[in-house]
N, C-alpha and C. Protein backbone atom coordinates (compact mmCIF):
# COMPACT_ATOMS: atom_id res chain seq x y z
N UNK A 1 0.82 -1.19 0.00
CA UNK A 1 0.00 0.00 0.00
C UNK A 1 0.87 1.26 0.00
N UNK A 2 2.18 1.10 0.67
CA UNK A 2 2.94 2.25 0.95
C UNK A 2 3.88 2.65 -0.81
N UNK A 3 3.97 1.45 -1.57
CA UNK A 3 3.95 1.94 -3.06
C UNK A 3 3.48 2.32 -3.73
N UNK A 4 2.14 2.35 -3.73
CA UNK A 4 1.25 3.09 -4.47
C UNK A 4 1.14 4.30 -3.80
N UNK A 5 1.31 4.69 -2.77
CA UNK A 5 1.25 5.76 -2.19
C UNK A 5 2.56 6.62 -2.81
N UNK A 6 3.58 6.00 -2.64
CA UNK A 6 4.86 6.55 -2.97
C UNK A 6 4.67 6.72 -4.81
N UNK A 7 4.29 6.04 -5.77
CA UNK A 7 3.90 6.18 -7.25
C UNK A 7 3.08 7.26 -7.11
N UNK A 8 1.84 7.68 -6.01
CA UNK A 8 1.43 8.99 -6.15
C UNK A 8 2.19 9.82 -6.27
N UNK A 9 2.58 10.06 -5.30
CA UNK A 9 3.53 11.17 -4.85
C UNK A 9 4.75 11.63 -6.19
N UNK A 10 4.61 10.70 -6.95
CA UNK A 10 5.49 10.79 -8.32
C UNK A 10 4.91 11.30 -8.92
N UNK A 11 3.78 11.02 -8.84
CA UNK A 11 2.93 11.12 -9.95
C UNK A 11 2.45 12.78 -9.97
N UNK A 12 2.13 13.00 -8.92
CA UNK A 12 1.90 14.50 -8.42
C UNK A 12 2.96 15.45 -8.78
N UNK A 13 3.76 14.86 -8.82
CA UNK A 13 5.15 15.54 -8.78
C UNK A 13 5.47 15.67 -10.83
N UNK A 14 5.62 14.88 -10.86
CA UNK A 14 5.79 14.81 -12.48
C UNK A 14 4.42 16.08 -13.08
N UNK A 15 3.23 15.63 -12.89
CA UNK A 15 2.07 16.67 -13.13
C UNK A 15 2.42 17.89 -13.08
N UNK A 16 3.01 17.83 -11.62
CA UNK A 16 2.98 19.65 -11.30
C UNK A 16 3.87 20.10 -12.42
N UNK A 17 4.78 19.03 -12.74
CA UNK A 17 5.85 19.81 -13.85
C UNK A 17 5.73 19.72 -15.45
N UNK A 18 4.50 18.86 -15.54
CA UNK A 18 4.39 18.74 -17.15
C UNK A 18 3.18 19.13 -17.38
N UNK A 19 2.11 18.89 -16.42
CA UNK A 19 0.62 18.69 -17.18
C UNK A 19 0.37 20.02 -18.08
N UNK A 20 1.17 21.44 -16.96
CA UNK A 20 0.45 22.73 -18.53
C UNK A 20 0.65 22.85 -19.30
N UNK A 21 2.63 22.68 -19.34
CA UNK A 21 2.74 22.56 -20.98
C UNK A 21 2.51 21.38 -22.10
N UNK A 22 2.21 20.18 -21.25
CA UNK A 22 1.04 19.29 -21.88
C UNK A 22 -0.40 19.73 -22.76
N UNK A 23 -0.81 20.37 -21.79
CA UNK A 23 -1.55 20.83 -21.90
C UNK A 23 -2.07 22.05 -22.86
N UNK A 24 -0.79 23.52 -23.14
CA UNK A 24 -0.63 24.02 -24.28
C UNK A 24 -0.24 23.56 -25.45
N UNK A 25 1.10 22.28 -25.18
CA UNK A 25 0.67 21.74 -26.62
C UNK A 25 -0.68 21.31 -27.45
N UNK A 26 -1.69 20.77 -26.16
CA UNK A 26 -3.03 20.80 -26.93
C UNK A 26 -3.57 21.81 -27.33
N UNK A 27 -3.14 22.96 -26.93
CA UNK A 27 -4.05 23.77 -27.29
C UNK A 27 -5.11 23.92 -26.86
N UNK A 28 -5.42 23.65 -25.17
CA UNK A 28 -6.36 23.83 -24.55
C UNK A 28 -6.23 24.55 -23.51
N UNK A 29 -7.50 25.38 -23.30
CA UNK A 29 -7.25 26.13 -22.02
C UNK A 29 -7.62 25.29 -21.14
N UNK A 30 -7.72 25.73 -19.78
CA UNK A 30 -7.72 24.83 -18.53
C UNK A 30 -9.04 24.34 -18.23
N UNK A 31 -10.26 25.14 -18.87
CA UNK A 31 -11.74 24.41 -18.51
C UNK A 31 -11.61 23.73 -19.12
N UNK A 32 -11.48 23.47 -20.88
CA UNK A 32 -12.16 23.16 -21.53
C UNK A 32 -11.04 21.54 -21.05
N UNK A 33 -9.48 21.47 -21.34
CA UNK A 33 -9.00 20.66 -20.47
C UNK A 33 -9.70 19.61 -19.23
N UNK A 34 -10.10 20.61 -18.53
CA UNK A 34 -10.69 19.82 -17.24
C UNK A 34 -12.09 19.14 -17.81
N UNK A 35 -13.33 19.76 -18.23
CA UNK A 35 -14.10 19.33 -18.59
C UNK A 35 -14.18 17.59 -19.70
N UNK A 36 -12.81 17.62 -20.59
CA UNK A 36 -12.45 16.52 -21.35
C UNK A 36 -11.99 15.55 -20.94
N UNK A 37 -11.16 15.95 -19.91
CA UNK A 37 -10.41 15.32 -18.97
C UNK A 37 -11.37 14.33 -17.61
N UNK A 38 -13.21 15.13 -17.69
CA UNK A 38 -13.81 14.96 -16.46
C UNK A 38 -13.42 15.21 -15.04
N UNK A 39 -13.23 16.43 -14.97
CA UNK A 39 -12.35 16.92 -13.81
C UNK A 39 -13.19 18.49 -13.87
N UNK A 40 -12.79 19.04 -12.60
CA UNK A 40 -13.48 20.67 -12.72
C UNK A 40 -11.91 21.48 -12.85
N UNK A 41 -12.11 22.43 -13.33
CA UNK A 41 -10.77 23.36 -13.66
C UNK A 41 -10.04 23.42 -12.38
N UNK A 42 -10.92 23.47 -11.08
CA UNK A 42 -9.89 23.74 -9.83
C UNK A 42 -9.36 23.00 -9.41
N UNK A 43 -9.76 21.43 -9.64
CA UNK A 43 -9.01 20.16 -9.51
C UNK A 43 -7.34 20.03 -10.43
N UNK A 44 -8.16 21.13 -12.36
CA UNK A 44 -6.71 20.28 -12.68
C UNK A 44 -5.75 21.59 -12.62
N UNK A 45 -6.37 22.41 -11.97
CA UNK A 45 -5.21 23.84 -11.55
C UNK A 45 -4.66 23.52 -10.35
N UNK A 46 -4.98 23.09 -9.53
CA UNK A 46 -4.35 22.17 -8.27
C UNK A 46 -2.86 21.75 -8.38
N UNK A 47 -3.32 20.73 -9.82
CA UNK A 47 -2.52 18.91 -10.10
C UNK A 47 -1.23 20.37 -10.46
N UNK A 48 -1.37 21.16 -11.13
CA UNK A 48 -0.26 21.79 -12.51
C UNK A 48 0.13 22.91 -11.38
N UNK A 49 -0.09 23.17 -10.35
CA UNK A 49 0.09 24.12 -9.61
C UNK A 49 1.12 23.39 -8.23
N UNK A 50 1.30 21.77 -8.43
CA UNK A 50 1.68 21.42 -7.24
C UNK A 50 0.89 21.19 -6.42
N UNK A 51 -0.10 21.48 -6.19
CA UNK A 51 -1.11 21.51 -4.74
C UNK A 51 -1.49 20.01 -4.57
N UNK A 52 -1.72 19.67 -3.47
CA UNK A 52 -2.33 17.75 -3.05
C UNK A 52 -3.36 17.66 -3.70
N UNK A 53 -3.77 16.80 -4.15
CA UNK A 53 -4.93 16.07 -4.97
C UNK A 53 -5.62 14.98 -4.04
N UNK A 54 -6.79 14.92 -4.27
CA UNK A 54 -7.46 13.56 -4.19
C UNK A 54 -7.63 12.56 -4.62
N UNK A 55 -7.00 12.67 -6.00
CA UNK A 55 -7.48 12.10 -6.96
C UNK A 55 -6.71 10.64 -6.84
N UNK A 56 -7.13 9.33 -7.21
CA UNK A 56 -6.51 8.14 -7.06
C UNK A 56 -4.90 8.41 -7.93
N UNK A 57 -4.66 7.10 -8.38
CA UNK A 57 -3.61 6.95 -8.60
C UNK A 57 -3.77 6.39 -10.28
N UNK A 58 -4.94 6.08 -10.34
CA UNK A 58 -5.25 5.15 -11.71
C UNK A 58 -5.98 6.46 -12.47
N UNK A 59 -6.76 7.89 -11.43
CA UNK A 59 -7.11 9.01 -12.06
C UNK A 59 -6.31 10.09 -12.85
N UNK A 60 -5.09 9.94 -12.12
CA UNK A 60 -4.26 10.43 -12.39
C UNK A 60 -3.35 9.96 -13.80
N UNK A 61 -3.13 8.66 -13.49
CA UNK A 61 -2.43 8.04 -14.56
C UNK A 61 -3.20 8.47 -16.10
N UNK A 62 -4.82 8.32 -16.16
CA UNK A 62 -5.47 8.78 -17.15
C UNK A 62 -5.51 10.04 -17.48
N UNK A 63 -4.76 11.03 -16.50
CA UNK A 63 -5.07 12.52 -16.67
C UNK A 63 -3.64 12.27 -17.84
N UNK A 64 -2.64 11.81 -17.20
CA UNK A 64 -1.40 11.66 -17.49
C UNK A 64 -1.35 11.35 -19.37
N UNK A 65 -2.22 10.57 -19.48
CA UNK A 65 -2.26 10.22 -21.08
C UNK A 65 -2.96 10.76 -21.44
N UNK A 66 -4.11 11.49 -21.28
CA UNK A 66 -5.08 11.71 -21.52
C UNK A 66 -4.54 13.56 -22.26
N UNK A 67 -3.47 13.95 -21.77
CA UNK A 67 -2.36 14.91 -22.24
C UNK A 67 -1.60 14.81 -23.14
N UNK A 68 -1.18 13.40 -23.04
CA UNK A 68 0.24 12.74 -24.20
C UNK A 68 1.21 12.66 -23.18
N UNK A 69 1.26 12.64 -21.94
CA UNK A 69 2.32 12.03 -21.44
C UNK A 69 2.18 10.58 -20.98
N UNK A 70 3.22 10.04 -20.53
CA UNK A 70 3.80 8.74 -20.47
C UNK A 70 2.64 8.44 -18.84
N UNK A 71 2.95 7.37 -18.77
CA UNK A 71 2.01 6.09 -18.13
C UNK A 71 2.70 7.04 -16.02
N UNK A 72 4.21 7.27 -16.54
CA UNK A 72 4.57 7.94 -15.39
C UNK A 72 4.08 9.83 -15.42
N UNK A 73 3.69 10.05 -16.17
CA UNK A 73 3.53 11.77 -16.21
C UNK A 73 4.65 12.71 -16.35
N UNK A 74 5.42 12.13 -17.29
CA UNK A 74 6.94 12.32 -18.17
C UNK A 74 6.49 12.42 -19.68
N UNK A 75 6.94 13.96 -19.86
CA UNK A 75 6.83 13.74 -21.59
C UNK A 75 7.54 12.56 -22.69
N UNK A 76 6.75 12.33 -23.83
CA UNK A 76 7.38 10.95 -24.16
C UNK A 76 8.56 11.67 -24.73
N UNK A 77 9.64 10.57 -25.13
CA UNK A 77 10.52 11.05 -26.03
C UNK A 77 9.87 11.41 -27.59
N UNK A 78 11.20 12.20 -28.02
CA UNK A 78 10.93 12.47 -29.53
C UNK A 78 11.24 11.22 -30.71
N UNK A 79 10.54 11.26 -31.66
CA UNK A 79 10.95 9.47 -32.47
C UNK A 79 12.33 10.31 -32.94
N UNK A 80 12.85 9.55 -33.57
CA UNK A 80 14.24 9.90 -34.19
C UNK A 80 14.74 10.39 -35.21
N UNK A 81 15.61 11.34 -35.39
CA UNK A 81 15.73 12.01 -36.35
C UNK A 81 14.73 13.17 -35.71
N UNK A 82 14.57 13.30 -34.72
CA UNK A 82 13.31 15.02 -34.10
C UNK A 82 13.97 15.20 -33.18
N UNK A 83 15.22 15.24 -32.77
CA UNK A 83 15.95 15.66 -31.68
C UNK A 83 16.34 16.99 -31.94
């Protein structure tokens, strides 16, 4: 139990540092984001702001792709030859 707890805490952590500009690469602002996402804007201004979440660990992971980042909430790499 204390690993999944600790994968949060990554997970939170990775968010706070990728989800906005995740997030401007879509080209979304933060409602319309949250709303797609099924989340309210103050939940996913929270996640991108650093602030504690409630949110599980499997909610998160979907916020995580649900952006284009990785399964950990790490932008993916570039394919090759896009470096």
């Amino acid at each position: 139990m204390a690993e999944v707890g600790a994968q949060r805490q990554i997970m939170l952590h990775n968010l706070a540092t990728h989800a906005a500009r995740a997030r401007d690469r879509l080209r979304l602002s933060l409602p319309d984001a949250a709303r797609l996402a099924e989340l309210t804007p103050e939940v996913l201004a929270d996640i991108e702001n650093g602030r504690n979440s409630t949110l599980s660990l499997a909610a998160l992971t979907h916020l995580a792709l649900f952006l284009g980042l990785t399964e950990s909430g790490v932008p993916r790499p570039l394919p090759p030859g896009r470096e």
